[in-house]
Protein backbone atom coordinates (compact mmCIF):
# COMPACT_ATOMS: atom_id res chain seq x y z
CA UNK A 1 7.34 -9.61 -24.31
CA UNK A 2 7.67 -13.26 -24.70
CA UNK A 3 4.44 -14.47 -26.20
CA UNK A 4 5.08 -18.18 -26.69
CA UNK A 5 3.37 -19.42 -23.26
CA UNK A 6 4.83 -23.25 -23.98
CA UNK A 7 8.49 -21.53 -23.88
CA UNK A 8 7.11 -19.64 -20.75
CA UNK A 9 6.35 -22.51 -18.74
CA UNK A 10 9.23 -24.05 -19.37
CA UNK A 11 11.78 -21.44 -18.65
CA UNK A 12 9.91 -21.00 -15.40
CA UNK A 13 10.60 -24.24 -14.67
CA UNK A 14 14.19 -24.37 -15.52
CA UNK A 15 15.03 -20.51 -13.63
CA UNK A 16 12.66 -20.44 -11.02
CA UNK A 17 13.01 -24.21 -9.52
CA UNK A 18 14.27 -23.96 -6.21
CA UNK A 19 14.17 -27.97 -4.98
CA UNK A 20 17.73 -28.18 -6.23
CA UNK A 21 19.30 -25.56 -3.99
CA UNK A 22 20.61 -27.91 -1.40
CA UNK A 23 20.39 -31.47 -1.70
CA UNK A 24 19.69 -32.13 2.05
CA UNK A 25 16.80 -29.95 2.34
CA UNK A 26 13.68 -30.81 4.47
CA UNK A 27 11.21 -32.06 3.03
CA UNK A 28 8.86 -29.50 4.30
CA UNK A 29 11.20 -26.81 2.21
CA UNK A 30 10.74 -29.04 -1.01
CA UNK A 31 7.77 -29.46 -3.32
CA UNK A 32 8.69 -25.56 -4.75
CA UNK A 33 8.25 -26.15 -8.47
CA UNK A 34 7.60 -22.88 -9.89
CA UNK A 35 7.20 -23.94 -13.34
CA UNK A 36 3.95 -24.23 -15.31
CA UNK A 37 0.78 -22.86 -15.60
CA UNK A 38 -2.09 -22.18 -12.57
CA UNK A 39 -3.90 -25.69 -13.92
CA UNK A 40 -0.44 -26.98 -12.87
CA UNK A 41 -0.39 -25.96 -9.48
CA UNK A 42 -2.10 -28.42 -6.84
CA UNK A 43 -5.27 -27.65 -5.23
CA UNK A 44 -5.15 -26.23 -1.56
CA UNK A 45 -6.64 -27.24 1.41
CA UNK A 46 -7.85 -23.93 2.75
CA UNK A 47 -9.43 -25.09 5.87
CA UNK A 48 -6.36 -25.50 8.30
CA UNK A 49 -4.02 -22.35 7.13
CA UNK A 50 -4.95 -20.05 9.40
CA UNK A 51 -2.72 -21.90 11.55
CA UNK A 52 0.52 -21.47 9.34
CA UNK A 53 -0.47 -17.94 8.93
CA UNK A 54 2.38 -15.59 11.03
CA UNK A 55 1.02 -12.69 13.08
CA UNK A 56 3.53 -9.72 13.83
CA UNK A 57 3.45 -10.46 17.48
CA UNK A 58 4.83 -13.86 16.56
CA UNK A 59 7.48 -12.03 13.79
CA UNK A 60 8.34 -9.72 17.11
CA UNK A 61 9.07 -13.46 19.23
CA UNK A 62 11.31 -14.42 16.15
CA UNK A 63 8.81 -16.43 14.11
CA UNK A 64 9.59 -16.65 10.40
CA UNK A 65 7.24 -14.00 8.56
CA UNK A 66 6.79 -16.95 6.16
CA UNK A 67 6.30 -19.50 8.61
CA UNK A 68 9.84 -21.44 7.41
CA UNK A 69 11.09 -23.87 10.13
CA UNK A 70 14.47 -22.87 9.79
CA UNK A 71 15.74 -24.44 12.46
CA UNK A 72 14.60 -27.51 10.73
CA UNK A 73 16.31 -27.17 8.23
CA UNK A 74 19.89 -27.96 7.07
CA UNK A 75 20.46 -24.76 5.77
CA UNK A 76 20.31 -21.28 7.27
CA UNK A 77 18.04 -18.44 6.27
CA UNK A 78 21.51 -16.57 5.68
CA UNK A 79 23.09 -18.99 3.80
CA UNK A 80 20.06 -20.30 1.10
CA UNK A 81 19.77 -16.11 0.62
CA UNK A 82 23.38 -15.91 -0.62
CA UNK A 83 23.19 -19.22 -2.61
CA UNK A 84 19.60 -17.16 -3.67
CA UNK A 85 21.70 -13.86 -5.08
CA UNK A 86 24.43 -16.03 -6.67
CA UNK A 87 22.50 -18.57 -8.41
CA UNK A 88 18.96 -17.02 -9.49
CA UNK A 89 19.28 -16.25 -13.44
CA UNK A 90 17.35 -12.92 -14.60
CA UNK A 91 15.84 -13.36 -17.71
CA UNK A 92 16.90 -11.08 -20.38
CA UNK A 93 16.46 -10.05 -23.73
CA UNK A 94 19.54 -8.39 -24.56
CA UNK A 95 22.42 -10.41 -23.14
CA UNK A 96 24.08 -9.26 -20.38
CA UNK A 97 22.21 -6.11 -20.11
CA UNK A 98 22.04 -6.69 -16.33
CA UNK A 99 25.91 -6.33 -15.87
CA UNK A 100 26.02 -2.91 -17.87
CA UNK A 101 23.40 -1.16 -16.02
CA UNK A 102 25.48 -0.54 -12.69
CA UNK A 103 27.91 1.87 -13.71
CA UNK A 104 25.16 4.46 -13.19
CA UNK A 105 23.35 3.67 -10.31
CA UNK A 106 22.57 5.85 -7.15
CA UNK A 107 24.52 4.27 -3.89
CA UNK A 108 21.14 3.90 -1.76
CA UNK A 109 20.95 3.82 2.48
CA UNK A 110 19.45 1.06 3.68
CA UNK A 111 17.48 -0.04 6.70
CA UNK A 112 14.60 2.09 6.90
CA UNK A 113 11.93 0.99 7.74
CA UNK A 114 9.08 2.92 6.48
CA UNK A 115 6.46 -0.12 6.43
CA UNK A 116 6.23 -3.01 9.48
CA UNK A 117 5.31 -6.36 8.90
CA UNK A 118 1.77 -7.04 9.96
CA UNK A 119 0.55 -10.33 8.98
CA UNK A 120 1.63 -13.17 6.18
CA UNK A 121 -1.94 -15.20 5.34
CA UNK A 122 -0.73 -18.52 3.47
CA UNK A 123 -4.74 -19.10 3.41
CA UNK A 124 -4.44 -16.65 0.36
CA UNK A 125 -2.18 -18.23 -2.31
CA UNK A 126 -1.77 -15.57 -4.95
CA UNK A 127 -0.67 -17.00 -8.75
CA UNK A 128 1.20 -15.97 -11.73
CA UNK A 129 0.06 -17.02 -15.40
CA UNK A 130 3.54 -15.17 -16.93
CA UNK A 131 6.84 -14.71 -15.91
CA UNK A 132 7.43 -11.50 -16.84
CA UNK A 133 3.95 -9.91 -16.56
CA UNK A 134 3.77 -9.02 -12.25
CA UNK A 135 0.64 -7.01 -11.70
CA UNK A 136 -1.85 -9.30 -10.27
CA UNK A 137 -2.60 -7.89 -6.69
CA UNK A 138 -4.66 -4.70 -6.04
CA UNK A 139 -5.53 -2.97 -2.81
CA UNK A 140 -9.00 -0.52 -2.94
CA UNK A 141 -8.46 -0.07 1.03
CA UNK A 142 -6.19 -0.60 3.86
CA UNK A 143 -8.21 -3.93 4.66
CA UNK A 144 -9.51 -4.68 1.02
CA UNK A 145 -7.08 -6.60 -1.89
CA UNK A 146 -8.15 -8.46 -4.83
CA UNK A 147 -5.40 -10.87 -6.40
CA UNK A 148 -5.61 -13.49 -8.99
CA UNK A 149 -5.68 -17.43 -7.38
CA UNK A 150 -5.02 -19.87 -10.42
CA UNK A 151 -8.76 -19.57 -12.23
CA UNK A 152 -10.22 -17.06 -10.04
CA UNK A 153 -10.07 -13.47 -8.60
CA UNK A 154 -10.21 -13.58 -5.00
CA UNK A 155 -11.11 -10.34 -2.74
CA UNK A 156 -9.58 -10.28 0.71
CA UNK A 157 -10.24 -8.85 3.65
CA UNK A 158 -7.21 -8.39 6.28
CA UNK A 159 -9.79 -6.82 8.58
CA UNK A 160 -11.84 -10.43 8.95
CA UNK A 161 -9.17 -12.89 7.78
CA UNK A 162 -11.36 -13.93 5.12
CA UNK A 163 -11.31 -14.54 1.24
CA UNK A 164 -14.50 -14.90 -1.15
CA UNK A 165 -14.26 -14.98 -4.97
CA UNK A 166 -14.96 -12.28 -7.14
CA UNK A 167 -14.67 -13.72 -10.45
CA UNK A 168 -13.66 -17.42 -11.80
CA UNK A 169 -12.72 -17.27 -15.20
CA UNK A 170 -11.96 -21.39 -15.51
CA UNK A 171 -15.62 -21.92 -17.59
CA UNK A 172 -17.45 -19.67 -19.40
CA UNK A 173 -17.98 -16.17 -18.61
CA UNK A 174 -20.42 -13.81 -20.56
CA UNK A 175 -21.35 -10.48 -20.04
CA UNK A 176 -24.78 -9.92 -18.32
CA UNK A 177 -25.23 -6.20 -19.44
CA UNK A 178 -26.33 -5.22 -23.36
CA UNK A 179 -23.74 -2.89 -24.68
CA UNK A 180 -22.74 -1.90 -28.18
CA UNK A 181 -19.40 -3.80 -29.02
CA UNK A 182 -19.44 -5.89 -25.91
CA UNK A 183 -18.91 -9.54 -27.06
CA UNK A 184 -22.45 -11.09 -25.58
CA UNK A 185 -20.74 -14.56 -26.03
CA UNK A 186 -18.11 -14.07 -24.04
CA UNK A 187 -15.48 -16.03 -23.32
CA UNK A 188 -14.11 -19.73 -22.09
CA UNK A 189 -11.40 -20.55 -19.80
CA UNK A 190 -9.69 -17.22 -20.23
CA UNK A 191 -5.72 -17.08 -18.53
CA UNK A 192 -5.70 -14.03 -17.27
CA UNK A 193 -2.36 -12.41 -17.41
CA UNK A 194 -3.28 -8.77 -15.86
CA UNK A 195 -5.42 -7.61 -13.49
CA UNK A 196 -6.39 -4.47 -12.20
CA UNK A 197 -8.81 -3.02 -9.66
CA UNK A 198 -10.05 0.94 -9.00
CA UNK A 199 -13.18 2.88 -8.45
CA UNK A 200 -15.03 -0.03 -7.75
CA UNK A 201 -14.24 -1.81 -11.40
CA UNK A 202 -12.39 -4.76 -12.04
CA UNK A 203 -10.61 -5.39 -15.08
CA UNK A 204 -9.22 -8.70 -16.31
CA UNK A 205 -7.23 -8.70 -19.02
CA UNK A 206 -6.30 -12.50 -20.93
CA UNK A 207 -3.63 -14.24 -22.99
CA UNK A 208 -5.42 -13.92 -26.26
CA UNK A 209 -6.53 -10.11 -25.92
CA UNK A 210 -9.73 -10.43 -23.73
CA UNK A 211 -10.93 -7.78 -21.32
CA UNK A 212 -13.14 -8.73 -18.75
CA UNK A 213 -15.16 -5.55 -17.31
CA UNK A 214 -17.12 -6.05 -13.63
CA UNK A 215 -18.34 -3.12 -11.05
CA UNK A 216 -17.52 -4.74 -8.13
CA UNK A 217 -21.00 -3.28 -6.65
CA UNK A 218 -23.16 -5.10 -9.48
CA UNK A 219 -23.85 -8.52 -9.89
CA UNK A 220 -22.01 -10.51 -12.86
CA UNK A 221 -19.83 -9.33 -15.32
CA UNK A 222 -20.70 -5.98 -17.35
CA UNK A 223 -18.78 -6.03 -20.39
CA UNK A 224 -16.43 -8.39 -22.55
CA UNK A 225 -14.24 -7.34 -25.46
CA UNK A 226 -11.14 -9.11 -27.47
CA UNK A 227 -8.66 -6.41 -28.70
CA UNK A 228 -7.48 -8.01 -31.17
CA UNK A 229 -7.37 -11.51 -33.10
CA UNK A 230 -3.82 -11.69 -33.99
CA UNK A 231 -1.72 -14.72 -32.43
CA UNK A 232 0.50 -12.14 -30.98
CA UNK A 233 -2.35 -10.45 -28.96
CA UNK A 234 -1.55 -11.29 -25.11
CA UNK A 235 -2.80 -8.37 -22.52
CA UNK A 236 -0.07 -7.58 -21.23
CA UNK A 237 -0.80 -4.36 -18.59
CA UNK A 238 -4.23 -2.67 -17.64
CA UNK A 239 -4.71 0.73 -16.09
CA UNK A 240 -7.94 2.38 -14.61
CA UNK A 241 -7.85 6.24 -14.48
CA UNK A 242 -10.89 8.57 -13.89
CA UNK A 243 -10.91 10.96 -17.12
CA UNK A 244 -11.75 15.17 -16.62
CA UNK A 245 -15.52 14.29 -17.33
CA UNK A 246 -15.66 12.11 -14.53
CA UNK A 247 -15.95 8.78 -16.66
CA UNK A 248 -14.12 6.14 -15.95
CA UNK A 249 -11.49 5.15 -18.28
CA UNK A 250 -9.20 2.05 -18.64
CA UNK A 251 -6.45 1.63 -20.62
CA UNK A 252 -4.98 -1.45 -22.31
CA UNK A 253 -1.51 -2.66 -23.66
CA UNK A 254 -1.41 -5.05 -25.87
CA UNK A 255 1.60 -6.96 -27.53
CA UNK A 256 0.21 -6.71 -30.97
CA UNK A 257 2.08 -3.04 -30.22
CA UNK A 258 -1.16 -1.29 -29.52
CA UNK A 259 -2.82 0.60 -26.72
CA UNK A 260 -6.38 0.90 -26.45
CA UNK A 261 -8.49 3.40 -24.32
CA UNK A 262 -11.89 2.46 -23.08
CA UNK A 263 -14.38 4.38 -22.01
CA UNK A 264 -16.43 2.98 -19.79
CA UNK A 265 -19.05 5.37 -19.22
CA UNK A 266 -19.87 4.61 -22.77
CA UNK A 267 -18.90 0.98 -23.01
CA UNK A 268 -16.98 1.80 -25.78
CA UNK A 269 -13.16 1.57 -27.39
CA UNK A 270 -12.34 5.31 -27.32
CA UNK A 271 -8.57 5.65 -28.79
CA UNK A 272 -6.32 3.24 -30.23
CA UNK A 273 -2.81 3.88 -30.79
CA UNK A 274 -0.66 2.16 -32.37
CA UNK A 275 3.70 1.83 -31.87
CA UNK A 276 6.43 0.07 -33.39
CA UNK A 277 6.97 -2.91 -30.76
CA UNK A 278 4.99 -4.63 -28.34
CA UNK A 279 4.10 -2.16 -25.28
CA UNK A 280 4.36 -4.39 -22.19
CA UNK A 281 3.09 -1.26 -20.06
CA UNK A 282 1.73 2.86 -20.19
CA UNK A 283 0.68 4.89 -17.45
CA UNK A 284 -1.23 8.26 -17.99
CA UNK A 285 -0.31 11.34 -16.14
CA UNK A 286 -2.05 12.34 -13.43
CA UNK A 287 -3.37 15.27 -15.49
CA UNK A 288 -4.66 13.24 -18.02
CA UNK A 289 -2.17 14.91 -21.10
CA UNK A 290 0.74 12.33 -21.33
CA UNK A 291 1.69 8.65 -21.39
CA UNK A 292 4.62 6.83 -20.77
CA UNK A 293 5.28 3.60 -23.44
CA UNK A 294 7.54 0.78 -22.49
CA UNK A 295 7.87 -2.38 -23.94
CA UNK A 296 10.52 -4.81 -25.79
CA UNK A 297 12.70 -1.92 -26.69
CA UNK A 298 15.20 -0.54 -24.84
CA UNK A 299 14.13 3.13 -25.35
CA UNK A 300 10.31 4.29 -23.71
CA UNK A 301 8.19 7.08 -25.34
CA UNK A 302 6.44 9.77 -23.92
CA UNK A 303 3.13 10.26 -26.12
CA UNK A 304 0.33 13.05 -26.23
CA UNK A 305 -2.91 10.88 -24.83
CA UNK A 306 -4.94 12.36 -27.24
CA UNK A 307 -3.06 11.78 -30.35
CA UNK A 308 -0.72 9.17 -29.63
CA UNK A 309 2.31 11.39 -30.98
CA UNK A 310 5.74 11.17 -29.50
CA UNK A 311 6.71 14.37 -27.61
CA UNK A 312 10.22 12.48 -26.24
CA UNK A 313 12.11 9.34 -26.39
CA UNK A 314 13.20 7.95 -22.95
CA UNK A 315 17.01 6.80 -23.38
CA UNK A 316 19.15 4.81 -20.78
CA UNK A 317 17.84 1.45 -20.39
CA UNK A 318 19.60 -1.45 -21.49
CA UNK A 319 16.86 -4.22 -22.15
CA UNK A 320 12.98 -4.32 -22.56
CA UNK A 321 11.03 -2.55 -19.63
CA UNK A 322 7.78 -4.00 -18.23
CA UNK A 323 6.95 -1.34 -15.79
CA UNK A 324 6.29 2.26 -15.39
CA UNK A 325 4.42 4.68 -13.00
CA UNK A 326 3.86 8.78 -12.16
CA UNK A 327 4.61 10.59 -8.87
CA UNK A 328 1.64 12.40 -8.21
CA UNK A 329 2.92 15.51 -8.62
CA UNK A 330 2.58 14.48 -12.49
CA UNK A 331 6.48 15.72 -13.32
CA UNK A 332 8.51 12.66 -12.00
CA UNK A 333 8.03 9.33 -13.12
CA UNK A 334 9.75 5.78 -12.49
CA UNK A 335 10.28 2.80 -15.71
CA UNK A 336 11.20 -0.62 -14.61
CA UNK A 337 13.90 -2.70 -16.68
CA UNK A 338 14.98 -6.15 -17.45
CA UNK A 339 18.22 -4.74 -17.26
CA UNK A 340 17.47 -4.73 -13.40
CA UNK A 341 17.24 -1.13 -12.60
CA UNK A 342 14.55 1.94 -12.26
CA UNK A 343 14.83 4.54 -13.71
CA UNK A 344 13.45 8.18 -12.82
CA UNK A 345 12.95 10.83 -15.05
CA UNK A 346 11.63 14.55 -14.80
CA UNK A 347 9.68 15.84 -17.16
CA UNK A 348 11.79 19.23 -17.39
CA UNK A 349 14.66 17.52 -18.47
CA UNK A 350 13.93 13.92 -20.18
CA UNK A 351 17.74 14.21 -21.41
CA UNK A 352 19.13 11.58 -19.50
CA UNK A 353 17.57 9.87 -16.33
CA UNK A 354 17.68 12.00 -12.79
CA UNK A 355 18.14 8.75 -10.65
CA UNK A 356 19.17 4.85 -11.68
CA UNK A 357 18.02 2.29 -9.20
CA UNK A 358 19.46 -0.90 -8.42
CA UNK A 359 17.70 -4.45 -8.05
CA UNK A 360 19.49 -7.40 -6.40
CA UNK A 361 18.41 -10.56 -8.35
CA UNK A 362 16.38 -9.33 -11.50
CA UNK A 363 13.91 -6.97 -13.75
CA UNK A 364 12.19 -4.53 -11.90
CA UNK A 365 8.72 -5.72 -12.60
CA UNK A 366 6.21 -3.33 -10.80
CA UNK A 367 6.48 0.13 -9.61
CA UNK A 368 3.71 1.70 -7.36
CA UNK A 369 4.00 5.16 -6.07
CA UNK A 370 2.09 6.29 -2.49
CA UNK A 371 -0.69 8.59 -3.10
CA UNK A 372 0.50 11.33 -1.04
CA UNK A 373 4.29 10.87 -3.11
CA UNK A 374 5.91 10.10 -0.04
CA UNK A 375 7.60 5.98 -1.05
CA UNK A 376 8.16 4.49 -3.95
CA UNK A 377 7.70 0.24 -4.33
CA UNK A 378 9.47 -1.68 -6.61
CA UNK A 379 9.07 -5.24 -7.47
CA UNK A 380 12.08 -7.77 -8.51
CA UNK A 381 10.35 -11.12 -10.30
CA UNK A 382 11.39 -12.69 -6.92
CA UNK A 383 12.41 -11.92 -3.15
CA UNK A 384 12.81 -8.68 -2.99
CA UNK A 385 10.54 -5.49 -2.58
CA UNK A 386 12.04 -1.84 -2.22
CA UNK A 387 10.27 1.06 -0.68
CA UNK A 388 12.54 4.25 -1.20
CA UNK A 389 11.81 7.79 0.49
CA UNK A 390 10.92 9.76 -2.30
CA UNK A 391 11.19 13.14 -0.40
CA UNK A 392 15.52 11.82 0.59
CA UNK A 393 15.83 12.01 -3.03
CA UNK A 394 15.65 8.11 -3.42
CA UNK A 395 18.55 8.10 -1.21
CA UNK A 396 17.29 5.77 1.30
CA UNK A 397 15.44 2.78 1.50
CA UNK A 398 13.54 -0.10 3.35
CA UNK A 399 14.37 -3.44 1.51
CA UNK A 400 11.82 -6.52 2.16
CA UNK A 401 13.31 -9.75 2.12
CA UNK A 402 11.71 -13.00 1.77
CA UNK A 403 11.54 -16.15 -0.75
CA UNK A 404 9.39 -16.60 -3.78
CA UNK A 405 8.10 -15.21 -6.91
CA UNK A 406 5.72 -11.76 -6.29
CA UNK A 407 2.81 -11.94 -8.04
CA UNK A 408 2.10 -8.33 -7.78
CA UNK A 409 2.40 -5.12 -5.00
CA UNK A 410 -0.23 -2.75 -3.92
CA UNK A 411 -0.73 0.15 -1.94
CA UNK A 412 -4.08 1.02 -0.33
CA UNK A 413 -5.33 4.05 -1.70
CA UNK A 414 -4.84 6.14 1.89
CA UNK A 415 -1.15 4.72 1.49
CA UNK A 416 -1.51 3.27 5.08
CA UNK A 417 -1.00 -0.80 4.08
CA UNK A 418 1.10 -2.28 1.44
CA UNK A 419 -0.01 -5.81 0.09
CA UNK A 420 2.61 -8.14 -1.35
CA UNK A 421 1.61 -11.20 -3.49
CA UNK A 422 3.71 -14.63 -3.29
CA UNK A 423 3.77 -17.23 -5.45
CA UNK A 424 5.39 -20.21 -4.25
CA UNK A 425 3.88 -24.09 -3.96
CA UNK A 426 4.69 -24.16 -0.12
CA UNK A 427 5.07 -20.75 0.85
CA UNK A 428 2.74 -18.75 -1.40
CA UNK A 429 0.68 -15.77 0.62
CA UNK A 430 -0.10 -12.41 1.06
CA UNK A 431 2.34 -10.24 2.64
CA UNK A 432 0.79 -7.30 4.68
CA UNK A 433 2.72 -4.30 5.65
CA UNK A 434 1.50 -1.55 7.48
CA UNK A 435 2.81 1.96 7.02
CA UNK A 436 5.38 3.79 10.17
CA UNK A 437 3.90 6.64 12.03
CA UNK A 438 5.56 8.90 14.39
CA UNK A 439 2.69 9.95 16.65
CA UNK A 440 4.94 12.32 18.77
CA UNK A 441 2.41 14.86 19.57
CA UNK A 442 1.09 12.05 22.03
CA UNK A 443 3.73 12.39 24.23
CA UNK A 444 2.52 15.67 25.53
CA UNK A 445 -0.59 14.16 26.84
CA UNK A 446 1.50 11.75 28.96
C-alpha cells in the first residue's frame, strides 16, 4: 500500500473533494473537504446533534437518512448521485485495472432488502487516517460499536444514544501491565490506521508499526509493541481470533511484507512470517489451519498458519487487494480489489474464482461475512455498501446508498445490526441497520 502519508493527504484531497460538484450548491452541502489528516478535521460541537440525528420513523415520512435538505438544495439527490458515479476517480495501482475487471462479473438482482435502516447518529463522527486502509468500526453487540474519532476510540451505544471514549491516543500512552517484550515506554501521538475489537480486546494498530493492546474490562492499556523499525512499517490490517487452546490470538499485517501472530495469553510475538510484498490484509480460517495473503500484488496466497508456506496462489485480480474474509463454513472465502471487484473462491477448486463481484465507484475495501453465513458486506472507499444473499449464490443483493467516505462496516456478532462508519466534514455518522425478519409463525396467533 501507499506508505508516503504526505502523498496520502494530498490525493485525498484532490479525489475525494466534493465542494466542486456543483457550483451553486448550498452552503449547508459545502464545507466537505475530505483531504488531510484527523488533526485536520475541525472540532465538533457534540452537544446539539442529537437533533440532526434521523430516526427510521422519520426515514419512513421521507426524511433524508443523512439528514440532507435536499429540497434546499439546487441539485437533486438523483442528479449529484450520477454526477457521483461519473466523476469519482478510484485510485489504482495498475492503470486501468478497474475497466478490465468486468468482463467476468456475476449479473447480480437488486433490491433486497435484507437490512432496514434504523438510525443515522451524526453525534458520532467516525474518521479515516488512510485512504486505502477502511477497517475502523467494530460491533461486539447489536447495541455496542467502537470506531476510531480523529485521536480517540470511541465506544457507542445505539441502545442509550450515547458515546464515551475508550482510548485517546493524541499524547502519550504506556502500557500499565509488566510483560516481557511489551514496550513500558510506550508511545506518543500514535495515528492509528487499523483498529479492531473482539472478545473483549481492543487492538490499535499505528502508522509506524505500533500495536496498542487493551481488555476492554480492565483499566488502561495492557500491552504496547512496535513491529518493526523500518520506514516502511505502517499497520496496515489487525485480526483477533480465539486459537484451539482457548488463548486469544491477534494477528498483524504489516507493509514491511510481514505478518506477525501474537499471543496474548502470553503477551508474546508467537509467529512471524515473512512474503515478498507488502500484505495490506490476512484472515485465518475458521479452523485455525490456513490464511489468506493479499496485498500490493495482484495475485493472493493461501499459506499454512503454522509455517507460513504457500499451499496456492489466488489468480484473477487485476490490481492490489486490501481486503479479505472466510464464510464460516471455513471453505468459501471473499478478497477485495482495487480493481473494484470481489472475488470468491472455494477451497476445492482455487483454479480460477467461483464468483466476481462488481463495485460501482471503487476498490472493494472491507468484506464482513454474517456469523450464521447467511450475507455478505462489502465496502467501496465511498457511498456504497453491498449485502449479497450468500445462500442465492451471490445472486442477489441489497445495495446501500448514501454520500461519503466509509470508515469501516461491522456486523454484531448475533448478525442482527450492521454498523456503517461515515466520514464526511458535514455529514459524517454512524449508519445503523437492523437485520429483516419474517416472523410468520405470528400470524397463527392472530
Amino acid at each position: 500500500m501507499s506508505h508516503h502519508h504526505a502523498d496520502d493527504a494530498e490525493y485525498m484531497a484532490d479525489e475525494y473533494d466534493m465542494e466542486d460538484i456543483d457550483d451553486d450548491m448550498d452552503e449547508e452541502f459545502r464545507g466537505r473537504d475530505m483531504g488531510g489528516s484527523d488533526s485536520d478535521v475541525d472540532e465538533y460541537d457534540y452537544s446539539n446533534n442529537k437533533i440532526a440525528d434521523t430516526s427510521a420513523a422519520q426515514a419512513r415520512r421521507g426524511k433524508d437518512i443523512q439528514g440532507i435538505p435536499w429540497e434546499r438544495l439546487s441539485i437533486t439527490r438523483e442528479k449529484y448521485r450520477q454526477t457521483r458515479l461519473e466523476q469519482y476517480k478510484n485510485y489504482e495501482n495498475i492503470p486501468n485495472s478497474g475497466e478490465g475487471s468486468g468482463k467476468d462479473c456475476k449479473v447480480t438482482k437488486k433490491g433486497a432488502s435484507y437490512y432496514e435502516f434504523r438510525r443515522n447518529s451524526r453525534s458520532v463522527k467516525s474518521t479515516i487516517l488512510h485512504f486505502q486502509l477502511r477497517n475502523l468500526v467494530w460491533a461486539t453487540s447489536k447495541h455496542d460499536v467502537y470506531l476510531m474519532s480523529h485521536f480517540s476510540v470511541i465506544h457507542w451505544s445505539s441502545l442509550t444514544s450515547s458515546r464515551s471514549q475508550v482510548l485517546n491516543v493524541s499524547g502519550h500512552v504506556a502500557p500499565s501491565e509488566k510483560h516481557p517484550g511489551s514496550l513500558l515506554e510506550g508511545f506518543t501521538q500514535t495515528q492509528v490506521s487499523t483498529l479492531a475489537v473482539k472478545d473483549k480486546l481492543l487492538v490499535a494498530g499505528g502508522f509506524q508499526g505500533e500495536l496498542i493492546c487493551k481488555h476492554l474490562d480492565r483499566p488502561g492499556v495492557s500491552f504496547c509493541s512496535r513491529t518493526t523499525y523500518d520506514d516502511n512499517a505502517i499497520t496496515n490490517a489487525v485480526e483477533i481470533y480465539g486459537s484451539p487452546s482457548g488463548a486469544v490470538h491477534f494477528t498483524a499485517s504489516n507493509n514491511d511484507c510481514g505478518v506477525r501472530d501474537f499471543d496474548m495469553g502470553k503477551y508474546q510475538l508467537s509467529k512471524h512470517f515473512r512474503f515478498p510484498w507488502p500484505v495490506n490484509h490476512s484472515s485465518q480460517s475458521p479452523d485455525g489451519k490456513l490464511l489468506i495473503i493479499v496485498g500490493d500484488n495482484p495475485d493472493g496466497l493461501l499459506v499454512d498458519s503454522m509455517t507460513g508456506k504457500t499451499t496456492a496462489s489466488l489468480c484473477g485480480h487485476l490490481d492490489f487487494s486490501f481486503a479479505s474474509a472466510w464464510h464460516p463454513d471455513g471453505v468459501t472465502f471473499a478478497t477485495g480489489n482495487q480493481d473494484k471487484t470481489c472475488r470468491i473462491w472455494d477451497l476445492r477448486n482455487l483454479s480460477e474464482s467461483v464468483a466476481v463481484l462488481k463495485g460501482n465507484l471503487g476498490a472493494i475495501r472491507s468484506i464482513r461475512y454474517t456469523s450464521d453465513g447467511r450475507y455478505m458486506a462489502t465496502a467501496e472507499p465511498a457511498d456504497f455498501v453491498h449485502v449479497y444473499d450468500v445462500k442465492s449464490g451471490y445472486e442477489k443483493e441489497q445495495e446501500i446508498d448514501f454520500f461519503g467516505e466509509i470508515s469501516g462496516i461491522s456486523f454484531s456478532p448475533d448478525t442482527e445490526s450492521l454498523f456503517i462508519g461515515v466520514w464526511d466534514r458535514t455529514y459524517g455518522s454512524l449508519l445503523e441497520y437492523g437485520r429483516c425478519r419474517n416472523y410468520s409463525y405470528l400470524d397463527s396467533l392472530i
